[in-house]
PDB file of N, CA and C in Angstrom:
ATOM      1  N   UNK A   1    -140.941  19.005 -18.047  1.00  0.00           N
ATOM      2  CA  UNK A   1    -142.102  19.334 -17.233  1.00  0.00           C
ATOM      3  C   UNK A   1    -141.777  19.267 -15.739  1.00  0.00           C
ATOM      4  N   UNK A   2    -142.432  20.141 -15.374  1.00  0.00           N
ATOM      5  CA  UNK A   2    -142.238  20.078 -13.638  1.00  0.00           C
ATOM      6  C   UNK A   2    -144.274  20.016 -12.915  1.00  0.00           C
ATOM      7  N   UNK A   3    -143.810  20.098 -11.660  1.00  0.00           N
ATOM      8  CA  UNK A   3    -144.994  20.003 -10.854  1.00  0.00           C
ATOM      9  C   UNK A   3    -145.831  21.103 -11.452  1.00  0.00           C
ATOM     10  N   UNK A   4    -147.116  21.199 -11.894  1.00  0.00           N
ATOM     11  CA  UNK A   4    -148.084  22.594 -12.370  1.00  0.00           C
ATOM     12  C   UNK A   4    -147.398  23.420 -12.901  1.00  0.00           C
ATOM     13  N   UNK A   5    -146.661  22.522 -14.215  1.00  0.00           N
ATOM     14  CA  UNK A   5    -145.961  22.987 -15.268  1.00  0.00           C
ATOM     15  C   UNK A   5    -146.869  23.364 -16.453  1.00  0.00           C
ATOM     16  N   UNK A   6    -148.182  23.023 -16.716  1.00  0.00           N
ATOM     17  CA  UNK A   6    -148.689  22.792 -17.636  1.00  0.00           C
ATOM     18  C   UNK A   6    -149.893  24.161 -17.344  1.00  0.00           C
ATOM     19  N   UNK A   7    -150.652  24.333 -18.857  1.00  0.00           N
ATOM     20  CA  UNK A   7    -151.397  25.586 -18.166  1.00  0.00           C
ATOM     21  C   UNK A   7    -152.812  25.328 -17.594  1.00  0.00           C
ATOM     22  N   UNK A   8    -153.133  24.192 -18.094  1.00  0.00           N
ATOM     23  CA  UNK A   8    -154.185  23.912 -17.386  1.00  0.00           C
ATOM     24  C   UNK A   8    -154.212  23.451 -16.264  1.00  0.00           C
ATOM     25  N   UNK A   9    -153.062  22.333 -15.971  1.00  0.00           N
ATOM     26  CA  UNK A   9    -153.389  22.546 -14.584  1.00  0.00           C
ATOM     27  C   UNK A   9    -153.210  23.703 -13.583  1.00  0.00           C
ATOM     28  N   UNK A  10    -151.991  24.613 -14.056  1.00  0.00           N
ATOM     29  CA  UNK A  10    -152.345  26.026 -13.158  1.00  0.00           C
ATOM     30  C   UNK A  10    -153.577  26.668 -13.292  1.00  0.00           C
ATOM     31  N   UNK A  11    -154.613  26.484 -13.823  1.00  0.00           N
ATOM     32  CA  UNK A  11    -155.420  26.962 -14.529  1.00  0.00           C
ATOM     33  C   UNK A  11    -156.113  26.384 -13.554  1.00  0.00           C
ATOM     34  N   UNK A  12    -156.628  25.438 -13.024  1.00  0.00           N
ATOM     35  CA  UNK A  12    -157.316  24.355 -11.978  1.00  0.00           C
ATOM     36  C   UNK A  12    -156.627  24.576 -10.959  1.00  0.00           C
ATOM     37  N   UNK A  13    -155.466  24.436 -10.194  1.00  0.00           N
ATOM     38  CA  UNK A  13    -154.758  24.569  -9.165  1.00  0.00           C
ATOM     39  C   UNK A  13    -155.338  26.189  -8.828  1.00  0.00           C
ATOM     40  N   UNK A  14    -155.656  27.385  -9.555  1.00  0.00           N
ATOM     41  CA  UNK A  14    -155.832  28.252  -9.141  1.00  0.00           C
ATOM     42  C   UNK A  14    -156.941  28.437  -9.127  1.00  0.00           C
ATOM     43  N   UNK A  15    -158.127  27.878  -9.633  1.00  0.00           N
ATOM     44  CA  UNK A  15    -159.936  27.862  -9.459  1.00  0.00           C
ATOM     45  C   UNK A  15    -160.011  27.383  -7.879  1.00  0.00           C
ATOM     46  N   UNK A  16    -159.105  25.724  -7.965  1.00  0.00           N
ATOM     47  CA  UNK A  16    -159.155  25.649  -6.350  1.00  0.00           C
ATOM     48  C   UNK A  16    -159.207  26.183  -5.016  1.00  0.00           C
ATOM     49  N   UNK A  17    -157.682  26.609  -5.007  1.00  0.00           N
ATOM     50  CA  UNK A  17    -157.171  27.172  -4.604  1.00  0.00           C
ATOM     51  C   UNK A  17    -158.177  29.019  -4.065  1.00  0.00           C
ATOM     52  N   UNK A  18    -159.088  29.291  -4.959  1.00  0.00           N
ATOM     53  CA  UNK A  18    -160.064  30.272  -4.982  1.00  0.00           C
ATOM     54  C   UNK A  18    -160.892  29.678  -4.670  1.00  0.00           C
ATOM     55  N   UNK A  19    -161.429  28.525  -4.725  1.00  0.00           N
ATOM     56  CA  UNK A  19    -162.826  28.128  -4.332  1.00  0.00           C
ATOM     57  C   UNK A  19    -163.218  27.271  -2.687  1.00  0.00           C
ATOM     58  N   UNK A  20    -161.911  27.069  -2.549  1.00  0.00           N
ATOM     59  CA  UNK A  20    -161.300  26.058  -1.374  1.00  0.00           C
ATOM     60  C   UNK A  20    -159.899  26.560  -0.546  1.00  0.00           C
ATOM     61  N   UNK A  21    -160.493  27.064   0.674  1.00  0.00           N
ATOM     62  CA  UNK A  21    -159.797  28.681   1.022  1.00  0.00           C
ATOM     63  C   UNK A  21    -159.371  27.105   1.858  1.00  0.00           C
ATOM     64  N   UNK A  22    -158.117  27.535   2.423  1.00  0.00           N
ATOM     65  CA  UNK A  22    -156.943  26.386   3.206  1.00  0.00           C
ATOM     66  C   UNK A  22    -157.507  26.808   4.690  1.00  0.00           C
ATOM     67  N   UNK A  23    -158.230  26.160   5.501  1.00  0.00           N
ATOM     68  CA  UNK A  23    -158.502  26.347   7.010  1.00  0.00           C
ATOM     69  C   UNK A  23    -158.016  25.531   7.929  1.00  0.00           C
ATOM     70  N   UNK A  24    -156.803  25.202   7.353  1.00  0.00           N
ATOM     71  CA  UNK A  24    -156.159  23.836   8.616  1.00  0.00           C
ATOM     72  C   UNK A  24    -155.005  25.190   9.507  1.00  0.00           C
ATOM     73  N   UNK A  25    -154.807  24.535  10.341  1.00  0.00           N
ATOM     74  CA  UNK A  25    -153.806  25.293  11.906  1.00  0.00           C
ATOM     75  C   UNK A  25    -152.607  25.491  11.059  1.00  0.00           C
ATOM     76  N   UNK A  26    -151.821  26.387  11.755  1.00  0.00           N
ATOM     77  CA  UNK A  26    -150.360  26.252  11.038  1.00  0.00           C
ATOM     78  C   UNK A  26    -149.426  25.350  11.443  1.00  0.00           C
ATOM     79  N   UNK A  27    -150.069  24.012  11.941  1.00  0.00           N
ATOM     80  CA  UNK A  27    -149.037  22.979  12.076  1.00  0.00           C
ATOM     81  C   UNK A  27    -149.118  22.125  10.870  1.00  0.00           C
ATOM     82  N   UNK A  28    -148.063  21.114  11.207  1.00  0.00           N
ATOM     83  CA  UNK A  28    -148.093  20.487   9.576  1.00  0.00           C
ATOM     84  C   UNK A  28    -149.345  19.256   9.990  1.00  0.00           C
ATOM     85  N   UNK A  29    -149.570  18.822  11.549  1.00  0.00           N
ATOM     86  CA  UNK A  29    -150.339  17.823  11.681  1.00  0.00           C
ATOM     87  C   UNK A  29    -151.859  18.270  11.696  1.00  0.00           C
ATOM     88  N   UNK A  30    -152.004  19.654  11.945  1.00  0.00           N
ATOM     89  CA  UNK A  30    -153.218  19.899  12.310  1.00  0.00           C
ATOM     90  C   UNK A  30    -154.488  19.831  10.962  1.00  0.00           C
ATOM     91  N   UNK A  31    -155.770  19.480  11.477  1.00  0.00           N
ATOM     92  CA  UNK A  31    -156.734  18.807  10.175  1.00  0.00           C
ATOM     93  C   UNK A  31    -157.174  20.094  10.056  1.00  0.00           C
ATOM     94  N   UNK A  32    -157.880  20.419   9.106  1.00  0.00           N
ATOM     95  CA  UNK A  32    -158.638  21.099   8.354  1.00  0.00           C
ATOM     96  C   UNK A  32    -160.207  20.410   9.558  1.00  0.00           C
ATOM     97  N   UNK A  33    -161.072  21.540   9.963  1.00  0.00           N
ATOM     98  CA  UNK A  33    -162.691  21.608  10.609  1.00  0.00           C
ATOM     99  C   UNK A  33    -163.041  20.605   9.302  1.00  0.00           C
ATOM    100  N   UNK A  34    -163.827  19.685  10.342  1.00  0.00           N
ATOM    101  CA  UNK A  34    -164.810  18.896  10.004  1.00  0.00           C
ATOM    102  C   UNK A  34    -165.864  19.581   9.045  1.00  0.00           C
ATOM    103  N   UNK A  35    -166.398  20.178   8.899  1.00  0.00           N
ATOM    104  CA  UNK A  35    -167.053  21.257   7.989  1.00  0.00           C
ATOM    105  C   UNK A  35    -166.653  22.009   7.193  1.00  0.00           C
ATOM    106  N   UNK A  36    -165.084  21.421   6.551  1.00  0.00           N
ATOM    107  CA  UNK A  36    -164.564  22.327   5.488  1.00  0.00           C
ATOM    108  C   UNK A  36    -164.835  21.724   4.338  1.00  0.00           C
ATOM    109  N   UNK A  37    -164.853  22.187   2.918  1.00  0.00           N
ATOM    110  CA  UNK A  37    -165.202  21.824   1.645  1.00  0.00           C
ATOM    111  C   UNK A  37    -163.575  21.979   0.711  1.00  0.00           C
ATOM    112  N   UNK A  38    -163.691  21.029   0.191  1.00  0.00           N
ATOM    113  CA  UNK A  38    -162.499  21.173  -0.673  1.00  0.00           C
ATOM    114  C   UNK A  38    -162.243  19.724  -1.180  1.00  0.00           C
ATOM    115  N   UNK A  39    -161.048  19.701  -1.939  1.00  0.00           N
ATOM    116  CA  UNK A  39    -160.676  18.032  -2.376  1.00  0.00           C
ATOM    117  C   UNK A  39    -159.160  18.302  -2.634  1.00  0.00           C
ATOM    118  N   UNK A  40    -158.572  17.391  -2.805  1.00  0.00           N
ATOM    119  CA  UNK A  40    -156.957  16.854  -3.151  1.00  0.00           C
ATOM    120  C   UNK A  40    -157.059  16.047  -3.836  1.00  0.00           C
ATOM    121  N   UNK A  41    -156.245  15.761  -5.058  1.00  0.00           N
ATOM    122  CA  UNK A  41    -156.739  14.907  -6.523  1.00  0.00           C
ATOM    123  C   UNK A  41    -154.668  15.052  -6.610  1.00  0.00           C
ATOM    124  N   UNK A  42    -154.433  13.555  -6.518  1.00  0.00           N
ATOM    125  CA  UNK A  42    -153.176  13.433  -7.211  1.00  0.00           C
ATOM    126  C   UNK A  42    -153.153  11.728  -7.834  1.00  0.00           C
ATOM    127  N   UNK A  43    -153.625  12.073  -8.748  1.00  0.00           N
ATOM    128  CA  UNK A  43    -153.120  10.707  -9.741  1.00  0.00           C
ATOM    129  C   UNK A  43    -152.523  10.611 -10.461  1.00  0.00           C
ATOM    130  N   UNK A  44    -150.960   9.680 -10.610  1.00  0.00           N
ATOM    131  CA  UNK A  44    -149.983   9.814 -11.366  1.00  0.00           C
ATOM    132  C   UNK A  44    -150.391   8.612 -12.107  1.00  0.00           C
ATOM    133  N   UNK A  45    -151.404   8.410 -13.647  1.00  0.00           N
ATOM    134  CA  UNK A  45    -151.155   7.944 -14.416  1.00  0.00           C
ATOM    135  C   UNK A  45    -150.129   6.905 -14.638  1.00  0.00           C
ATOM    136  N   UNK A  46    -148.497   7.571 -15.305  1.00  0.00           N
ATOM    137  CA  UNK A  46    -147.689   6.941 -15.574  1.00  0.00           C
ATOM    138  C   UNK A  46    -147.266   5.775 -14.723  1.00  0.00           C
ATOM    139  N   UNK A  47    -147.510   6.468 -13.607  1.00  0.00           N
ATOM    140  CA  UNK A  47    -147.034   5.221 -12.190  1.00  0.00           C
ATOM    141  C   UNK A  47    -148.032   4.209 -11.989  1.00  0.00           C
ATOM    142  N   UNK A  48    -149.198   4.912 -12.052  1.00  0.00           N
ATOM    143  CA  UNK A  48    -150.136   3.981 -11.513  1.00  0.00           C
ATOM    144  C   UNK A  48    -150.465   4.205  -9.654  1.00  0.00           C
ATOM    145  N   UNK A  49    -150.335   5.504  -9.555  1.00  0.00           N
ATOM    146  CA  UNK A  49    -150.166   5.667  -8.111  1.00  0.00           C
ATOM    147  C   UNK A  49    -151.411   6.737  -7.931  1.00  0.00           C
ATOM    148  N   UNK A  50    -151.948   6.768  -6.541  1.00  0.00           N
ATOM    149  CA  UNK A  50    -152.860   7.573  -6.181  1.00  0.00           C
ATOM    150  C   UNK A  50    -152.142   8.213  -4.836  1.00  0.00           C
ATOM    151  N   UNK A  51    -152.150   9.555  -4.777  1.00  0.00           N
ATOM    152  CA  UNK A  51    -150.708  10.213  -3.664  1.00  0.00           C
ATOM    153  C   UNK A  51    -151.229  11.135  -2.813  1.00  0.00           C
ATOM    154  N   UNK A  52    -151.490  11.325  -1.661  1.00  0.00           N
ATOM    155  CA  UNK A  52    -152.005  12.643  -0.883  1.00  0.00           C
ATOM    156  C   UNK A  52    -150.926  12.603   0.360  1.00  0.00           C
ATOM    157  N   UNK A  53    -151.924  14.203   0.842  1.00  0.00           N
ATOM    158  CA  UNK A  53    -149.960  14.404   1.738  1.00  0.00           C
ATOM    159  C   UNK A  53    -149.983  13.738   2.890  1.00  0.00           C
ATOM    160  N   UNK A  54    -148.599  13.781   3.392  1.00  0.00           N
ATOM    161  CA  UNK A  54    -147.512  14.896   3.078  1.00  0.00           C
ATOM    162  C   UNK A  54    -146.683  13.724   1.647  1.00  0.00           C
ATOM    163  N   UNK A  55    -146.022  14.693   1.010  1.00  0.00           N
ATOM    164  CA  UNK A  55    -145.094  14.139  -0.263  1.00  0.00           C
ATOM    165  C   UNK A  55    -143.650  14.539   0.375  1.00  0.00           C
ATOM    166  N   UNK A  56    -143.350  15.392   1.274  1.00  0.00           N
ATOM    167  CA  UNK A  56    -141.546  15.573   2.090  1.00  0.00           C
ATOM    168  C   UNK A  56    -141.588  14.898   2.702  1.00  0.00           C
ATOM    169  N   UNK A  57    -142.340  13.919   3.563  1.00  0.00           N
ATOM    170  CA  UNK A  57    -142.376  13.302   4.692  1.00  0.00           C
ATOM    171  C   UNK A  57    -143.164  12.356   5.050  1.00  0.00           C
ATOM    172  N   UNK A  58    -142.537  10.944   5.224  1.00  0.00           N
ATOM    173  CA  UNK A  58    -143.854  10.128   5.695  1.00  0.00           C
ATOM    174  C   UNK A  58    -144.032  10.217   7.660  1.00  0.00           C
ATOM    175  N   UNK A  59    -143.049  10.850   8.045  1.00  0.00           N
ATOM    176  CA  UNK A  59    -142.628  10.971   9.770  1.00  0.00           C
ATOM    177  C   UNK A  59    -144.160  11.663  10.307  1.00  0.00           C
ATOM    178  N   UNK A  60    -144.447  12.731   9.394  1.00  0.00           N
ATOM    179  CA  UNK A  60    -146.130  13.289   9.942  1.00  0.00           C
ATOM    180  C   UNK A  60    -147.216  12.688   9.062  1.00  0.00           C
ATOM    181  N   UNK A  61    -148.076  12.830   9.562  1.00  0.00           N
ATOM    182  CA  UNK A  61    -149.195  12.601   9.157  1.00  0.00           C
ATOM    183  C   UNK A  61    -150.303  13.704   8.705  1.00  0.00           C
ATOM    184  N   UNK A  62    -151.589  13.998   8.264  1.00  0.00           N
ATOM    185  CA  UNK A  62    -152.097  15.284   8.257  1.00  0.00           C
ATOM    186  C   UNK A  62    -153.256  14.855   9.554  1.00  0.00           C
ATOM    187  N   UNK A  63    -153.924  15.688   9.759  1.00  0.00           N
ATOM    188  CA  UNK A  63    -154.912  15.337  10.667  1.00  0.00           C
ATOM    189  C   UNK A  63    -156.369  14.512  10.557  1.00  0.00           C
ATOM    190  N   UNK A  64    -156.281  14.715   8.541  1.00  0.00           N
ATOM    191  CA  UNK A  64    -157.224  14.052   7.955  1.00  0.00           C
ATOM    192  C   UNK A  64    -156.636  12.831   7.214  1.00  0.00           C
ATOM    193  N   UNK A  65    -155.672  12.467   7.960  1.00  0.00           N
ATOM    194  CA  UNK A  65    -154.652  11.309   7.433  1.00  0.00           C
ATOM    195  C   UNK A  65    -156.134   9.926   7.247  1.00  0.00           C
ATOM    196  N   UNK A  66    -156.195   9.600   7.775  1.00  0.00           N
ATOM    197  CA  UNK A  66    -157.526   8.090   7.814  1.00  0.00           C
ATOM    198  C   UNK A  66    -158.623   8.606   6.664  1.00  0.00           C
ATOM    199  N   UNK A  67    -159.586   9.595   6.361  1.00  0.00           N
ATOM    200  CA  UNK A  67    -160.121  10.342   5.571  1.00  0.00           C
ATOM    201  C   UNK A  67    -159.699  10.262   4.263  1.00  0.00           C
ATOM    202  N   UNK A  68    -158.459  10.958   4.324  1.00  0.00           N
ATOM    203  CA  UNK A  68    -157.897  10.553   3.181  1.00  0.00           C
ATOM    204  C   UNK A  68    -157.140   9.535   2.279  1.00  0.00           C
ATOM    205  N   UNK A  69    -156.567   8.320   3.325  1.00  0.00           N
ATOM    206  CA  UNK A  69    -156.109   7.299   3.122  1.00  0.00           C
ATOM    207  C   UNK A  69    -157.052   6.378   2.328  1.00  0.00           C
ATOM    208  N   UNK A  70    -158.331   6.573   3.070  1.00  0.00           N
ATOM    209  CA  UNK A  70    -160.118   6.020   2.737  1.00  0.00           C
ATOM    210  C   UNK A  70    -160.144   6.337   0.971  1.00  0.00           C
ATOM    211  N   UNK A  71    -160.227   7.378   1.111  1.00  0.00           N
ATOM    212  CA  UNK A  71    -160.474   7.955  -0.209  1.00  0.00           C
ATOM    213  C   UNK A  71    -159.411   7.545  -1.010  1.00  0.00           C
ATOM    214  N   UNK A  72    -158.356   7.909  -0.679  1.00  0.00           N
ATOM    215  CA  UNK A  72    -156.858   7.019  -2.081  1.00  0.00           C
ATOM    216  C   UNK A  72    -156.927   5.677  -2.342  1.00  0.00           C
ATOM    217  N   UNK A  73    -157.594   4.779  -1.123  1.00  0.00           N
ATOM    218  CA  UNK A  73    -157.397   3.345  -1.369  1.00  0.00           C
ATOM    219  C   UNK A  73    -158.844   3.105  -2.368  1.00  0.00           C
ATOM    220  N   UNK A  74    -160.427   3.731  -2.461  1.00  0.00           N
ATOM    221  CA  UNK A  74    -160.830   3.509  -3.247  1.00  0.00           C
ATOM    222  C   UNK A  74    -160.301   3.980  -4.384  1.00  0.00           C
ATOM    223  N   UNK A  75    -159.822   5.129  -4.707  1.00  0.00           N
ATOM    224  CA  UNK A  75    -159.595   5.791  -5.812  1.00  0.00           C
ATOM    225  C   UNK A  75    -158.670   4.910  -6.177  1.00  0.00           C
ATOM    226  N   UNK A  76    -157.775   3.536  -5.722  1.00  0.00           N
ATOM    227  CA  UNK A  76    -157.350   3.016  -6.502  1.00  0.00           C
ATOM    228  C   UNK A  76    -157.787   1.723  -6.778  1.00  0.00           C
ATOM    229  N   UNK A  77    -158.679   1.537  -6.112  1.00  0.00           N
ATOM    230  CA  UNK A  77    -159.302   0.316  -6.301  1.00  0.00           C
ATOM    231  C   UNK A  77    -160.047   0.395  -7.802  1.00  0.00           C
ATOM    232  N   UNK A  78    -160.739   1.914  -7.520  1.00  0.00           N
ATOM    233  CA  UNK A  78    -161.302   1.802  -9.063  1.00  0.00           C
ATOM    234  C   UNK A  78    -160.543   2.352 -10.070  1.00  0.00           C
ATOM    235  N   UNK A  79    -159.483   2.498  -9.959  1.00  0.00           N
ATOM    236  CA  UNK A  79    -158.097   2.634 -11.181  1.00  0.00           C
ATOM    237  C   UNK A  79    -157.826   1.188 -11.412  1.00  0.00           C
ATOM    238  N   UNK A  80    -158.470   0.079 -10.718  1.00  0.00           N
ATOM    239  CA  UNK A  80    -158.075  -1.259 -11.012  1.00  0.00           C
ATOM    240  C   UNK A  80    -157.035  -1.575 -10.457  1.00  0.00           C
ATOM    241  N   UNK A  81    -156.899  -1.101  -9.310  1.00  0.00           N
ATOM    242  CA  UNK A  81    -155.717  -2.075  -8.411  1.00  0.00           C
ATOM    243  C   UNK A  81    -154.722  -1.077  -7.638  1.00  0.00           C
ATOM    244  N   UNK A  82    -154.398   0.363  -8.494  1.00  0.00           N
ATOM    245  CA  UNK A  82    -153.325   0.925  -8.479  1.00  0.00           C
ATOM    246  C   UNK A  82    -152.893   0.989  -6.959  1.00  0.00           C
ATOM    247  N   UNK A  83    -151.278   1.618  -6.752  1.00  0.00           N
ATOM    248  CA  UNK A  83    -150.868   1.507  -4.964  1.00  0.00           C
ATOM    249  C   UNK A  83    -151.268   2.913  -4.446  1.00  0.00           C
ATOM    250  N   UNK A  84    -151.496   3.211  -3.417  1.00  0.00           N
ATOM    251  CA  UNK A  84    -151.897   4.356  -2.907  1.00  0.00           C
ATOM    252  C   UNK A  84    -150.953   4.798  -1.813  1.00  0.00           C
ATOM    253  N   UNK A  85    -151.032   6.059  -0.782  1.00  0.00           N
ATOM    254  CA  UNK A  85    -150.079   6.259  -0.013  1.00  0.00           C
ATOM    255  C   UNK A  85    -149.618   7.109   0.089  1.00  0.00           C
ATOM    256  N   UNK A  86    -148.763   7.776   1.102  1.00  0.00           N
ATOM    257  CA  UNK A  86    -148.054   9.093   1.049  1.00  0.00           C
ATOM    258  C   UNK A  86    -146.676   8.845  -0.048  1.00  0.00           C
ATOM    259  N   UNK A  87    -146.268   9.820  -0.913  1.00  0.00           N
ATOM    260  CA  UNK A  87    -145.411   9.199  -1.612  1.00  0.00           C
ATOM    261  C   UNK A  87    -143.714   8.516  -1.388  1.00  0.00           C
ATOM    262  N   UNK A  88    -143.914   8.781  -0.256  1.00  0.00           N
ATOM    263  CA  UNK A  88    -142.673   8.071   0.250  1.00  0.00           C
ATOM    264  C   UNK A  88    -142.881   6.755   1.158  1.00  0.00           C
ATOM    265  N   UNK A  89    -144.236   6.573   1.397  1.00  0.00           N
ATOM    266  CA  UNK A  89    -144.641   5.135   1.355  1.00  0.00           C
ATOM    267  C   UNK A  89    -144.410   4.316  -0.056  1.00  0.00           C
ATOM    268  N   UNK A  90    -144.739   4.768  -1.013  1.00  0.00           N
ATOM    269  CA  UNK A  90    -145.218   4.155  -2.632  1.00  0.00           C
ATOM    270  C   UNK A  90    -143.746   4.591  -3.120  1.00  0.00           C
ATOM    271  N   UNK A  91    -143.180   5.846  -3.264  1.00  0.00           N
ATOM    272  CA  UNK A  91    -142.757   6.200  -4.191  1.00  0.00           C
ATOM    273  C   UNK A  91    -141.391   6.207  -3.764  1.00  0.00           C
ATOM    274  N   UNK A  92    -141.367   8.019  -3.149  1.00  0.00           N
ATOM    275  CA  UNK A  92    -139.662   8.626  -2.678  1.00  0.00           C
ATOM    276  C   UNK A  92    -140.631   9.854  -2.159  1.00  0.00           C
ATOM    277  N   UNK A  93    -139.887  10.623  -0.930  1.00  0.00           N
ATOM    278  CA  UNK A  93    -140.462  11.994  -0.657  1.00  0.00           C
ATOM    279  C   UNK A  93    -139.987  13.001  -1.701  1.00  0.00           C
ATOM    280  N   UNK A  94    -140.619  14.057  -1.943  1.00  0.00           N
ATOM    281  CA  UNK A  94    -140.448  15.048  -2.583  1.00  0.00           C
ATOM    282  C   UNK A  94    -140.268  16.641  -1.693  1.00  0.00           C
ATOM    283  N   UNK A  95    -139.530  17.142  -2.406  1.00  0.00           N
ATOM    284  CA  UNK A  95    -139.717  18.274  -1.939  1.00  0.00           C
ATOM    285  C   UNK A  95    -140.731  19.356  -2.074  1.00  0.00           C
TER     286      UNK A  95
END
């Protein structure tokens, strides 16, 4: 298995992806408008980890870095404890 190896999740990755049009700058730091709609959902089960970006790099940040940090640290609070983080805080970067 690889990353949106499976068909359902391409199957979801692409409802998203259609329903939640990408409006951030073309920098890697720049946030997405305060008035955008969408979500980021990465929970690795096996690990026990809750992961949002960046996953190549912990050197940037996104612009909704605090926002989303907010949101991973509950989302693991109510996984019962799990670690949260960019994944090269928690984990290893990815490509």
């Amino acid at each position: 298995p690889s990353a949106n190896s499976e068909v359902e999740t391409r199957a979801l990755q692409a409802l998203w992806r259609n329903l939640y049009k990408d409006r951030r700058g073309t920098g890697v730091t720049d946030a997405a408008p305060a008035d955008t709609t969408g979500l980021v959902v990465s929970m690795h089960s096996y690990s026990n980890l809750v992961l949002f970006p960046w996953g190549w790099t912990t050197q940037y940040k996104t612009g909704n870095d605090a926002p989303l940090r907010e949101m991973a640290r509950e989302m693991a609070r109510l996984a019962g404890g799990w670690q949260y983080g960019q994944p090269g805080e928690v984990l290893y970067n990815a490509a």
